[in-house]
C-alpha atoms as a PDB file:
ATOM      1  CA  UNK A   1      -2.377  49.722  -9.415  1.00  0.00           C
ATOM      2  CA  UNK A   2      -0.766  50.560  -6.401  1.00  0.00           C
ATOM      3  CA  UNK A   3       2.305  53.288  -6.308  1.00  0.00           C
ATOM      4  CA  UNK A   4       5.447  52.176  -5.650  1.00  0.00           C
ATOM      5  CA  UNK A   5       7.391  54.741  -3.230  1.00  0.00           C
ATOM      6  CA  UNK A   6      11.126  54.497  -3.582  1.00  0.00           C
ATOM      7  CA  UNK A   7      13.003  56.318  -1.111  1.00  0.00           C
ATOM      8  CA  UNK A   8      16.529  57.039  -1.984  1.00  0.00           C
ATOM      9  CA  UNK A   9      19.001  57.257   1.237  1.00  0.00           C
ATOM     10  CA  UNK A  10      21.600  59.020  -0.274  1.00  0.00           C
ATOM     11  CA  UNK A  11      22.928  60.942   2.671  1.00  0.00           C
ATOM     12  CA  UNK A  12      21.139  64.038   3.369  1.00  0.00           C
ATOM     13  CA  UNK A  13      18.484  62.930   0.390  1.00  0.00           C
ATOM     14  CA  UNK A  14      14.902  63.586   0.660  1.00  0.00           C
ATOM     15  CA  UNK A  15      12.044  61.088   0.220  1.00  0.00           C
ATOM     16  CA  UNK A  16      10.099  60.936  -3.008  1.00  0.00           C
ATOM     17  CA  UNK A  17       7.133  58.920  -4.079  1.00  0.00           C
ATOM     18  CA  UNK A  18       6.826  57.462  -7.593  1.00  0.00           C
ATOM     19  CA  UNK A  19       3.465  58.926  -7.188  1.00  0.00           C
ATOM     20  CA  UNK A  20       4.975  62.486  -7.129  1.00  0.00           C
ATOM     21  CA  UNK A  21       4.467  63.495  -3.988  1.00  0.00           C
ATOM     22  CA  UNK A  22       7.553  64.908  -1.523  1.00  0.00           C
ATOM     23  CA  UNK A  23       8.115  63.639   1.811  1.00  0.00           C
ATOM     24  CA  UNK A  24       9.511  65.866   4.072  1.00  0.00           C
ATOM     25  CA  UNK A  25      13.408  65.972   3.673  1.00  0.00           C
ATOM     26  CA  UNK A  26      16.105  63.831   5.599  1.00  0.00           C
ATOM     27  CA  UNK A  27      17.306  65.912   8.086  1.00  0.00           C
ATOM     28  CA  UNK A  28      21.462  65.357   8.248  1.00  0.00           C
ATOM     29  CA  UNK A  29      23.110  64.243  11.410  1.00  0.00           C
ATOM     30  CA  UNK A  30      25.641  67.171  12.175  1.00  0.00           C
ATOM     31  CA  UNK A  31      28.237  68.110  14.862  1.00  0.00           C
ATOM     32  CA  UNK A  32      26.306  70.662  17.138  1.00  0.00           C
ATOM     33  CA  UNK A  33      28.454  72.708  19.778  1.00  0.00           C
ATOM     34  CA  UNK A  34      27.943  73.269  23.694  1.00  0.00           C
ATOM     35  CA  UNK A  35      28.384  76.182  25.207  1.00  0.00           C
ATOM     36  CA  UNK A  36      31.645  76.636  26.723  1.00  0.00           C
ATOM     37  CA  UNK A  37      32.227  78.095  30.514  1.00  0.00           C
ATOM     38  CA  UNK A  38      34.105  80.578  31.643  1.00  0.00           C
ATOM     39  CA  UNK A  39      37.108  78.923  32.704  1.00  0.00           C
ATOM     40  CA  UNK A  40      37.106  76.719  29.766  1.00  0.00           C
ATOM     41  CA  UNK A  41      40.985  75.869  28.706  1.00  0.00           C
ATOM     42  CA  UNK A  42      41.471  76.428  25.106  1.00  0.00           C
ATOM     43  CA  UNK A  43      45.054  74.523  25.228  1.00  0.00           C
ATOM     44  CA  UNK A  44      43.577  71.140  23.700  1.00  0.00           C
ATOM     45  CA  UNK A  45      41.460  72.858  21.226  1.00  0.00           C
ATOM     46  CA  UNK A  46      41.994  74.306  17.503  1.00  0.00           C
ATOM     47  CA  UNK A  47      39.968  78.124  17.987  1.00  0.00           C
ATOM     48  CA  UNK A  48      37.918  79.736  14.999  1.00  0.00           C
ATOM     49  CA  UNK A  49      35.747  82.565  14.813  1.00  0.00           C
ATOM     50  CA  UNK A  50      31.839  81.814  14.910  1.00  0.00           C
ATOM     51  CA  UNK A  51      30.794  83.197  11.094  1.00  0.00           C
ATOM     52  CA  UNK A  52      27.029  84.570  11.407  1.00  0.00           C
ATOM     53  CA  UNK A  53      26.268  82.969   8.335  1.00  0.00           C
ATOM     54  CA  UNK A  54      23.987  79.903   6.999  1.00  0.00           C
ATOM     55  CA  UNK A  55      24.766  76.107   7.729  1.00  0.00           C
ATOM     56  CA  UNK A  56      24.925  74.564   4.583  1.00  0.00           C
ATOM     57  CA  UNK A  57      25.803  70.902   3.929  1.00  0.00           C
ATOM     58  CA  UNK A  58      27.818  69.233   0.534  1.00  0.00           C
ATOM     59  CA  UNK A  59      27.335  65.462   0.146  1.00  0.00           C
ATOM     60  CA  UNK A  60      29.609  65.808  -3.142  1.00  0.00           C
ATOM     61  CA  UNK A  61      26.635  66.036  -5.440  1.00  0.00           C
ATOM     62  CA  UNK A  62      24.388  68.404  -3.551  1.00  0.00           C
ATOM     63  CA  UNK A  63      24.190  71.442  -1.287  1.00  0.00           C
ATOM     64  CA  UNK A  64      21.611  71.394   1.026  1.00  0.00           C
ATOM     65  CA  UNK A  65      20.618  73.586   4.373  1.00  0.00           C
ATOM     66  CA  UNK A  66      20.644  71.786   8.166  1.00  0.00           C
ATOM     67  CA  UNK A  67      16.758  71.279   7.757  1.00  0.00           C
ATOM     68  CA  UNK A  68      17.692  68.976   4.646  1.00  0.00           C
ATOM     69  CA  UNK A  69      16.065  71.208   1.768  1.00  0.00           C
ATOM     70  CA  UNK A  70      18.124  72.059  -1.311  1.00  0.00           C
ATOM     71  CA  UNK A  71      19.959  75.351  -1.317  1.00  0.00           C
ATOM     72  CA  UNK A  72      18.965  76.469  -4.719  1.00  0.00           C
ATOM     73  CA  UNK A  73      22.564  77.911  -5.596  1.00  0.00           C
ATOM     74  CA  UNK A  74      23.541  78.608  -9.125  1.00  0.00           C
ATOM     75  CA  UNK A  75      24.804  75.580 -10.901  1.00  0.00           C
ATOM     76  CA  UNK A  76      28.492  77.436 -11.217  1.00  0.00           C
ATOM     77  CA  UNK A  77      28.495  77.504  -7.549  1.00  0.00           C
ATOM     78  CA  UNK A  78      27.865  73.587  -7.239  1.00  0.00           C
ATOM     79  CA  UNK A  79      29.754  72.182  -9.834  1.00  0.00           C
ATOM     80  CA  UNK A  80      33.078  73.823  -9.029  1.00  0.00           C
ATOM     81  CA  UNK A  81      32.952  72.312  -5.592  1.00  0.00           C
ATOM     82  CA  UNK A  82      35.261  69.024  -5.016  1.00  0.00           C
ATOM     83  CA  UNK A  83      33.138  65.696  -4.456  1.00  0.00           C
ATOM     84  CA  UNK A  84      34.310  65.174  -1.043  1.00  0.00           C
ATOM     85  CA  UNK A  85      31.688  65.839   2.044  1.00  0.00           C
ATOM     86  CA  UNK A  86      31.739  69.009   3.844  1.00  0.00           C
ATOM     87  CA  UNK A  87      30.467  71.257   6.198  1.00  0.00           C
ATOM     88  CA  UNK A  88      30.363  74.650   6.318  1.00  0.00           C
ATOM     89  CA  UNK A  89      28.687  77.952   6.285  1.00  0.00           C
ATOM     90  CA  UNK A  90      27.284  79.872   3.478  1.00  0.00           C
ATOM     91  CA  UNK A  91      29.081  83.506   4.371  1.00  0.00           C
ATOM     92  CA  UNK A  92      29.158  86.983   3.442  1.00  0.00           C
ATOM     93  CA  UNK A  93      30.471  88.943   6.164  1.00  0.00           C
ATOM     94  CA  UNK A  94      29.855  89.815   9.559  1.00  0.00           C
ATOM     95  CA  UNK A  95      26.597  91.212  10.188  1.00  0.00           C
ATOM     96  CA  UNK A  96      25.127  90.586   6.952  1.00  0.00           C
ATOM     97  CA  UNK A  97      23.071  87.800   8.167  1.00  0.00           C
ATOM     98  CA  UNK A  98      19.489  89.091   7.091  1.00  0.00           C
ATOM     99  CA  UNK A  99      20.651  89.962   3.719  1.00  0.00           C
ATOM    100  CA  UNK A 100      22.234  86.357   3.156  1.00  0.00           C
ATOM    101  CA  UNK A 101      19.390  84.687   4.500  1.00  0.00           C
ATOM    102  CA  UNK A 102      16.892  86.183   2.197  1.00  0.00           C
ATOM    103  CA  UNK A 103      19.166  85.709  -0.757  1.00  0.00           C
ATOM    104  CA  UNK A 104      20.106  81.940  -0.182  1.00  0.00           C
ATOM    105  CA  UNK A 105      16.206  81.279   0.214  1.00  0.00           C
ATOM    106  CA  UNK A 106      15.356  82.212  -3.112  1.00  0.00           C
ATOM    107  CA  UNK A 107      14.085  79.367  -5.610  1.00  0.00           C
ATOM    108  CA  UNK A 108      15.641  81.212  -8.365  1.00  0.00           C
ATOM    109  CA  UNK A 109      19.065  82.025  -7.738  1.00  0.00           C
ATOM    110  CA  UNK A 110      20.204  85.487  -8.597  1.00  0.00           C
ATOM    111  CA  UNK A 111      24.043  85.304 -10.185  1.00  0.00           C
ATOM    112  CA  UNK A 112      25.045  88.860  -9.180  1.00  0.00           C
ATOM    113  CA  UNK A 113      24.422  88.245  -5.611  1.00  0.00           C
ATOM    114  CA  UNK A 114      25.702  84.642  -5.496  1.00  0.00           C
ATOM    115  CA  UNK A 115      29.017  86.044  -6.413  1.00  0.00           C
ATOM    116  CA  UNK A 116      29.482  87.830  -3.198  1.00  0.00           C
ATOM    117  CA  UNK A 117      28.933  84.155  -1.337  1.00  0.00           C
ATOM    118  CA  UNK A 118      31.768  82.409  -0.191  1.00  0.00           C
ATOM    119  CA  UNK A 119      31.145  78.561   0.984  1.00  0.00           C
ATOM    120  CA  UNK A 120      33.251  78.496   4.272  1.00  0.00           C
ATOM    121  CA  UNK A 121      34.010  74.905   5.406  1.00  0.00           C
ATOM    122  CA  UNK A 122      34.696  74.114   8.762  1.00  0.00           C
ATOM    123  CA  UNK A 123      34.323  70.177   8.564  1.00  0.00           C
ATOM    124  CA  UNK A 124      34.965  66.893   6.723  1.00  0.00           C
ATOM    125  CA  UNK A 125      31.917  64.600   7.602  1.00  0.00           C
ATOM    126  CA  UNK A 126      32.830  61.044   8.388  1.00  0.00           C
ATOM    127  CA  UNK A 127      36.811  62.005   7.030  1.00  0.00           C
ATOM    128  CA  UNK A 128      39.314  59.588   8.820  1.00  0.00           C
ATOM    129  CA  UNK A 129      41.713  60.754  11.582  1.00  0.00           C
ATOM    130  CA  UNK A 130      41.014  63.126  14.629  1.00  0.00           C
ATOM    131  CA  UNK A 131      40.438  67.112  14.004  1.00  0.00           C
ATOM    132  CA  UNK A 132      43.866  68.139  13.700  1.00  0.00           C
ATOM    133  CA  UNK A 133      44.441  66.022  10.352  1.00  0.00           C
ATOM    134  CA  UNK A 134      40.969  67.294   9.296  1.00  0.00           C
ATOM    135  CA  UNK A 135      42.132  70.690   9.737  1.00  0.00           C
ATOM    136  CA  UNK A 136      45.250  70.052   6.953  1.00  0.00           C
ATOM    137  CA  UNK A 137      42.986  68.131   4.586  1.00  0.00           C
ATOM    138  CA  UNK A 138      40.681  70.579   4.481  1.00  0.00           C
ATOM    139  CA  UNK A 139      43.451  73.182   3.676  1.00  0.00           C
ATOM    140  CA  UNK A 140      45.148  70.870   1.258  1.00  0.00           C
ATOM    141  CA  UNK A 141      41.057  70.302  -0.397  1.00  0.00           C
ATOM    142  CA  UNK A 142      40.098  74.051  -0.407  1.00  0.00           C
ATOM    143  CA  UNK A 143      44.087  74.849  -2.129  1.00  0.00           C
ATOM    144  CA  UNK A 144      43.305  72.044  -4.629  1.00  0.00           C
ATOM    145  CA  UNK A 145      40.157  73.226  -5.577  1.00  0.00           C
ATOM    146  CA  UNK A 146      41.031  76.445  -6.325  1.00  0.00           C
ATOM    147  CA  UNK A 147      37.198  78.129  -6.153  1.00  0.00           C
ATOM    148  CA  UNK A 148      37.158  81.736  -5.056  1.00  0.00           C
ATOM    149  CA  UNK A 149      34.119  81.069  -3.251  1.00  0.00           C
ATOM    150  CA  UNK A 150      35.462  77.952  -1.690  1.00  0.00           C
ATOM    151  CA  UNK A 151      37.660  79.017   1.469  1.00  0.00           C
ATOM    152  CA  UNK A 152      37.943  77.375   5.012  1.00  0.00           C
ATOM    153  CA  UNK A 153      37.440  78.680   8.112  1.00  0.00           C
ATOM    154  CA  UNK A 154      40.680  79.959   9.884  1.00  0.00           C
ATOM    155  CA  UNK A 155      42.005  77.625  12.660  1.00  0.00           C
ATOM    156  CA  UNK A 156      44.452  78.619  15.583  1.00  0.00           C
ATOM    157  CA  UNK A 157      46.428  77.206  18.199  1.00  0.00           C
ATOM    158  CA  UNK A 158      45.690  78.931  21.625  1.00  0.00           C
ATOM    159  CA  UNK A 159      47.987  78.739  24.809  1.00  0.00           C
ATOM    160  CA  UNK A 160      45.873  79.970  27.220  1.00  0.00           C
ATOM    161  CA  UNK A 161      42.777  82.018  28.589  1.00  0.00           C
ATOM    162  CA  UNK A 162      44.283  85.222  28.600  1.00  0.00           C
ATOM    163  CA  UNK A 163      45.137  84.656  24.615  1.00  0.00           C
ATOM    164  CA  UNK A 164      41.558  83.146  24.241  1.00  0.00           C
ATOM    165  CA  UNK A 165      39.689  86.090  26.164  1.00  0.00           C
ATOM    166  CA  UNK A 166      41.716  88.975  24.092  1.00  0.00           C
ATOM    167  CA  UNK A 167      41.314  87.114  20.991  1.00  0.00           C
ATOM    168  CA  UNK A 168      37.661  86.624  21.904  1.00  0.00           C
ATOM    169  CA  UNK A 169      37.268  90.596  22.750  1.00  0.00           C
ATOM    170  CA  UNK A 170      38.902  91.463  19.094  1.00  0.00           C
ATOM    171  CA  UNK A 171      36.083  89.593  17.085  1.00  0.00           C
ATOM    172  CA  UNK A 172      33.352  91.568  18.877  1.00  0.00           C
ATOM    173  CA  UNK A 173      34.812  94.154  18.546  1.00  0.00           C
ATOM    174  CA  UNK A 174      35.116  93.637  14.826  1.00  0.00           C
ATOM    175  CA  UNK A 175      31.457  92.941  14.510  1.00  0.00           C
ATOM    176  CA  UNK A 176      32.207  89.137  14.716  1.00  0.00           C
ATOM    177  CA  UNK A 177      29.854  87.044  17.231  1.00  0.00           C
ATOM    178  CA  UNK A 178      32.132  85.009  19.004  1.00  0.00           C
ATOM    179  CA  UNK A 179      34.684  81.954  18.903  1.00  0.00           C
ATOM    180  CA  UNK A 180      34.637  78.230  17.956  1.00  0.00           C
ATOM    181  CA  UNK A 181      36.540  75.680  19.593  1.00  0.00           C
ATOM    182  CA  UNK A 182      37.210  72.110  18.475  1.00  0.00           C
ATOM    183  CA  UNK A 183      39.146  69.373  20.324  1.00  0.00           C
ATOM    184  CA  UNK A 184      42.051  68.697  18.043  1.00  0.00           C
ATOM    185  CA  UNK A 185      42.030  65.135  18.813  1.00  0.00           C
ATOM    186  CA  UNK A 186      38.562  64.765  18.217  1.00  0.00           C
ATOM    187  CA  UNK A 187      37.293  61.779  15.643  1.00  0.00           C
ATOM    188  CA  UNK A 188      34.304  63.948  13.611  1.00  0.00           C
ATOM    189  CA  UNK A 189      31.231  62.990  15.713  1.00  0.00           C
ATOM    190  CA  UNK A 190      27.363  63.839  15.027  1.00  0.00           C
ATOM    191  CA  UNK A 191      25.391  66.063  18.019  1.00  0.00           C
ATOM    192  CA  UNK A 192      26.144  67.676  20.645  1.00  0.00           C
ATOM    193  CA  UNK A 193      29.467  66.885  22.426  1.00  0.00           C
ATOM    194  CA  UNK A 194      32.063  68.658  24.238  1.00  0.00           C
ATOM    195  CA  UNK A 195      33.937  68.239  21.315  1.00  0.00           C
ATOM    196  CA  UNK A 196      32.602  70.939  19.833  1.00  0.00           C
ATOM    197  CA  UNK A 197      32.189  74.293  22.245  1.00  0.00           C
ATOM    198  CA  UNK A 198      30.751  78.218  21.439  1.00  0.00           C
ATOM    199  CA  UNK A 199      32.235  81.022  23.339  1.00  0.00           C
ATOM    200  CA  UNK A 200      30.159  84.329  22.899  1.00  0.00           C
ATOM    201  CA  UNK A 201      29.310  87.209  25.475  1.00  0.00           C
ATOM    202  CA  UNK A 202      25.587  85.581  25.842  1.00  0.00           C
ATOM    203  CA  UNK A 203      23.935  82.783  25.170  1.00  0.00           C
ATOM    204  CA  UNK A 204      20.926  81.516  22.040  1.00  0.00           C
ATOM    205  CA  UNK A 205      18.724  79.556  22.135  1.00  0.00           C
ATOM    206  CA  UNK A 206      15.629  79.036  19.944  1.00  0.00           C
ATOM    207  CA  UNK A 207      11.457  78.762  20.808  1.00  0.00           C
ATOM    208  CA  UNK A 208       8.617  78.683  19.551  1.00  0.00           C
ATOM    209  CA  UNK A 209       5.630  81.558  19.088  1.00  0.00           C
ATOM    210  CA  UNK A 210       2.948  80.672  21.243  1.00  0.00           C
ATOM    211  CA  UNK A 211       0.967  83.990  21.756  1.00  0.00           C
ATOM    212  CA  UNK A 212       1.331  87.517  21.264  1.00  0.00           C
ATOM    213  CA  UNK A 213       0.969  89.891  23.976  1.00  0.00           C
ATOM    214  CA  UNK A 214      -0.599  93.277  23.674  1.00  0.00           C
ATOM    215  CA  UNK A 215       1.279  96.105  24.707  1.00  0.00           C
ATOM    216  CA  UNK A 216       1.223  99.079  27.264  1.00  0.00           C
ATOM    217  CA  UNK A 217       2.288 102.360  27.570  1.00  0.00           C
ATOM    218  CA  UNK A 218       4.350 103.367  24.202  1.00  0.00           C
ATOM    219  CA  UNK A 219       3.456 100.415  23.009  1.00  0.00           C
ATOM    220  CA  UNK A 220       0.126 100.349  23.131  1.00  0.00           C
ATOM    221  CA  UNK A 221      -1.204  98.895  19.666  1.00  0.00           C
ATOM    222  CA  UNK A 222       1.750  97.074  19.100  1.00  0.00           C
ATOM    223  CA  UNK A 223       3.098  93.685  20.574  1.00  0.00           C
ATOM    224  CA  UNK A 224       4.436  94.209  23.793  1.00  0.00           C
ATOM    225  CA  UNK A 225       6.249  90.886  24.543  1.00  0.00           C
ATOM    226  CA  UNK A 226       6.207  87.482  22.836  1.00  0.00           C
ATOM    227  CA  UNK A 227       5.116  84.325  24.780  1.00  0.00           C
ATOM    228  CA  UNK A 228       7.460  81.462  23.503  1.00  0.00           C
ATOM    229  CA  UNK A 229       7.549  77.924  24.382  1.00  0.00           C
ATOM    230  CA  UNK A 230      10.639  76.086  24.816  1.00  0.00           C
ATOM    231  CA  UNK A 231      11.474  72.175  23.676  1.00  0.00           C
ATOM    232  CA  UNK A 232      11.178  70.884  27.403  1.00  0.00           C
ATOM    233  CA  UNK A 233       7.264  72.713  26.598  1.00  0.00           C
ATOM    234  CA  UNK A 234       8.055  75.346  29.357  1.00  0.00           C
ATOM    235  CA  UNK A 235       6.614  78.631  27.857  1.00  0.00           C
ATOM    236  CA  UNK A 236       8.191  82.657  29.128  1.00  0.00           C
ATOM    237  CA  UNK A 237       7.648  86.035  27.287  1.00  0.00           C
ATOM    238  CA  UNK A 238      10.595  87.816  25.723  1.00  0.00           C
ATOM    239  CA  UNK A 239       9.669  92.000  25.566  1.00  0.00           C
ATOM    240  CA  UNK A 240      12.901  93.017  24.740  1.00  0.00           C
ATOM    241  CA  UNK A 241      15.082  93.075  21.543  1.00  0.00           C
ATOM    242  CA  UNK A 242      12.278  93.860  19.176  1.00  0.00           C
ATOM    243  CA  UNK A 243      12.512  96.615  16.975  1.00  0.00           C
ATOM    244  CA  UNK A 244       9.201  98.887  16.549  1.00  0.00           C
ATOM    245  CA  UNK A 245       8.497  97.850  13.082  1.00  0.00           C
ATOM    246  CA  UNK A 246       8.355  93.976  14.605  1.00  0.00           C
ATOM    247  CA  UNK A 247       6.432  95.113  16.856  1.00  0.00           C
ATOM    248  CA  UNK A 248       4.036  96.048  14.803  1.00  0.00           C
ATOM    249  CA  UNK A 249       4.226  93.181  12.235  1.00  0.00           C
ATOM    250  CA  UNK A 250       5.548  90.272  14.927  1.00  0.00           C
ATOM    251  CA  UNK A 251       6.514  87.114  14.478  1.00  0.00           C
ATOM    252  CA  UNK A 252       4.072  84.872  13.544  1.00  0.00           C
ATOM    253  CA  UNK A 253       2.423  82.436  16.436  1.00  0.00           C
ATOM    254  CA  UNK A 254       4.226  79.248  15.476  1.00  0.00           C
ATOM    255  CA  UNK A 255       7.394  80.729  13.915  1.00  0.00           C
ATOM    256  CA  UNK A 256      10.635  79.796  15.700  1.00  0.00           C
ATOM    257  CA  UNK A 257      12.618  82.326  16.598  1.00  0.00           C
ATOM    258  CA  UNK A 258      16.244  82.846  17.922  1.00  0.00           C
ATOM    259  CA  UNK A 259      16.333  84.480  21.498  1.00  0.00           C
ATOM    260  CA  UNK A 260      19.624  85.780  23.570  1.00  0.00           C
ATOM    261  CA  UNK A 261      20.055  85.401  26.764  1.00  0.00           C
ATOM    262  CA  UNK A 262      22.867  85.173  29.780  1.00  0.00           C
ATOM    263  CA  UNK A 263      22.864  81.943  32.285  1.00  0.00           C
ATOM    264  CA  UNK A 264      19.596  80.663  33.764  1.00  0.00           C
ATOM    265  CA  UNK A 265      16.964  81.660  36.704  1.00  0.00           C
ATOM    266  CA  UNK A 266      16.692  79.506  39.876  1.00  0.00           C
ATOM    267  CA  UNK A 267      13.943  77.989  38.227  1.00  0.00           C
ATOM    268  CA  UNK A 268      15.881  76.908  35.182  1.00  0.00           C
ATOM    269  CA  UNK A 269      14.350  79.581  32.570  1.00  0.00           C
ATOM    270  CA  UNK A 270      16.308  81.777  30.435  1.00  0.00           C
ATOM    271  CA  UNK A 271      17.516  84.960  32.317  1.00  0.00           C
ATOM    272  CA  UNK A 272      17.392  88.406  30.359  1.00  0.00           C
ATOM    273  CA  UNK A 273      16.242  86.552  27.359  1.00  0.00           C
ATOM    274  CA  UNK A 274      15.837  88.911  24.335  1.00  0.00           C
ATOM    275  CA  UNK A 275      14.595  88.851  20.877  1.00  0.00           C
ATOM    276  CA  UNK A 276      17.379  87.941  18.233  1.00  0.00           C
ATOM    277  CA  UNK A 277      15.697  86.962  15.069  1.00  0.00           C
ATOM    278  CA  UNK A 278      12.671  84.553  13.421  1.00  0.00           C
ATOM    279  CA  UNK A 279      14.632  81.808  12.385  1.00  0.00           C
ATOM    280  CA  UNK A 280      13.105  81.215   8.654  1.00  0.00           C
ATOM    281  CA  UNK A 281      12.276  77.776   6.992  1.00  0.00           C
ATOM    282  CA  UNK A 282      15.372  76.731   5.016  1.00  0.00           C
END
């Protein structure tokens, strides 16, 4: 008898066979930000600070990562949130990125550390009107709800660059990795736009492990640089940013990994690119 495979398209679902095996999950269209320039005007947009947290996405009925896999959050955590769409980041603080990552990964949620999550929303998906009324129905949504660990992400008017830069300069110096800005008359729009622009001190991007590259000198017996491969399939090492313990355990050859840099060669490849993190499976 042949197996019937039903495939449910609830947005952000994942494919499952009536035969029991999982397809790989739906990955959710998003709003992905550009990097800003320097001279950017922040006038037209509503400013936010970039939370170093995970990207987390809420249908209504379920809470699942970027990649489209199930966040595997206590069922307190879920069923206090409203049924309306959002989009937001799973937080705990700036620089506790590591610790949130490994805790939002696990398959069996542990309550005592959940607590200290707060579900920072930053987006209505598909919500009616241009950024600007998003902004206030979020507010109104979060105020309604009345979850602890429901909040939204703080959204300011700026006048100008000299505001923008100082502003800017107080996150970092906070710990904080940089700004957010959103076109307040923006519709909500899926991938990469001007709409949606990242203002930090350097750039990220992310790669993939290709090979491992002995190294020299002090490092000799450990990894001295990573060879990664771009998406355009253009491949450069990275020897900086990596702590001696990764350099003696390094990142897997096919992991993708997070990388820093600032502007671009002649050539078009990454300039001063350094090691930021192995950006795990969610």
């Amino acid at each position: 008898m042949q197996k019937t495979c039903v495939v449910l398209f609830l947005w952000l679902s994942q494919a499952v066979c009536a035969g029991g095996v999982a397809l790989d999950p739906v990955v959710p269209p998003v709003v992905l930000a550009r990097e800003a320039t320097e001279d950017i005007d922040p006038a037209p947009y509503w400013v936010s600070e970039k939370l170093d947290g995970v990207r987390a996405i809420w249908d209504g009925r379920a809470l699942r990562f970027r990649s489209g896999r199930p966040v595997h959050a206590p069922d307190w955590f879920v069923q206090a949130l409203p049924a309306q769409a959002m989009d937001g980041e799973l937080w705990l603080g700036r620089g506790r990125f590591a610790e949130l990552s490994g805790l939002v990964r696990k398959q069996m949620p542990v309550d005592a550390e959940w607590r200290r999550v707060r579900y920072m929303i930053f987006e209505l998906p598909d919500a009616p009107g241009d950024f600007s009324q998003r902004v206030s129905a979020m507010r109104a949504l979060v105020a309604s709800a009345d979850v602890p660990w429901l909040g939204v992400v703080a959204q300011a008017r700026v006048p100008n660059r000299a505001v923008l830069t100082a502003q800017l300069a107080e996150v970092l110096a906070a710990g904080g990795e940089g700004l957010m800005l959103h076109r307040a008359d923006a519709p909500y729009l899926t991938g990469r736009s001007d709409a949606l622009l990242k203002l930090k001190p350097w750039q990220d991007a992310e790669a993939i492990v290709t090979a491992h590259v002995p190294g020299q000198g002090r490092f000799v017996g450990m990894l001295g640089a990573l060879e990664v491969r771009m998406a355009d399939g253009r491949k450069f090492r990275i020897g900086t940013g990596l702590s001696d313990d990764e350099r003696r355990a390094p990142p897997a050859i096919g992991a993708q990994i997070s990388f820093r840099y600032r502007g671009l060669t002649a050539t078009g490849l990454p300039r001063f690119a350094s090691f930021w993190r192995v950006r795990e499976p969610l």
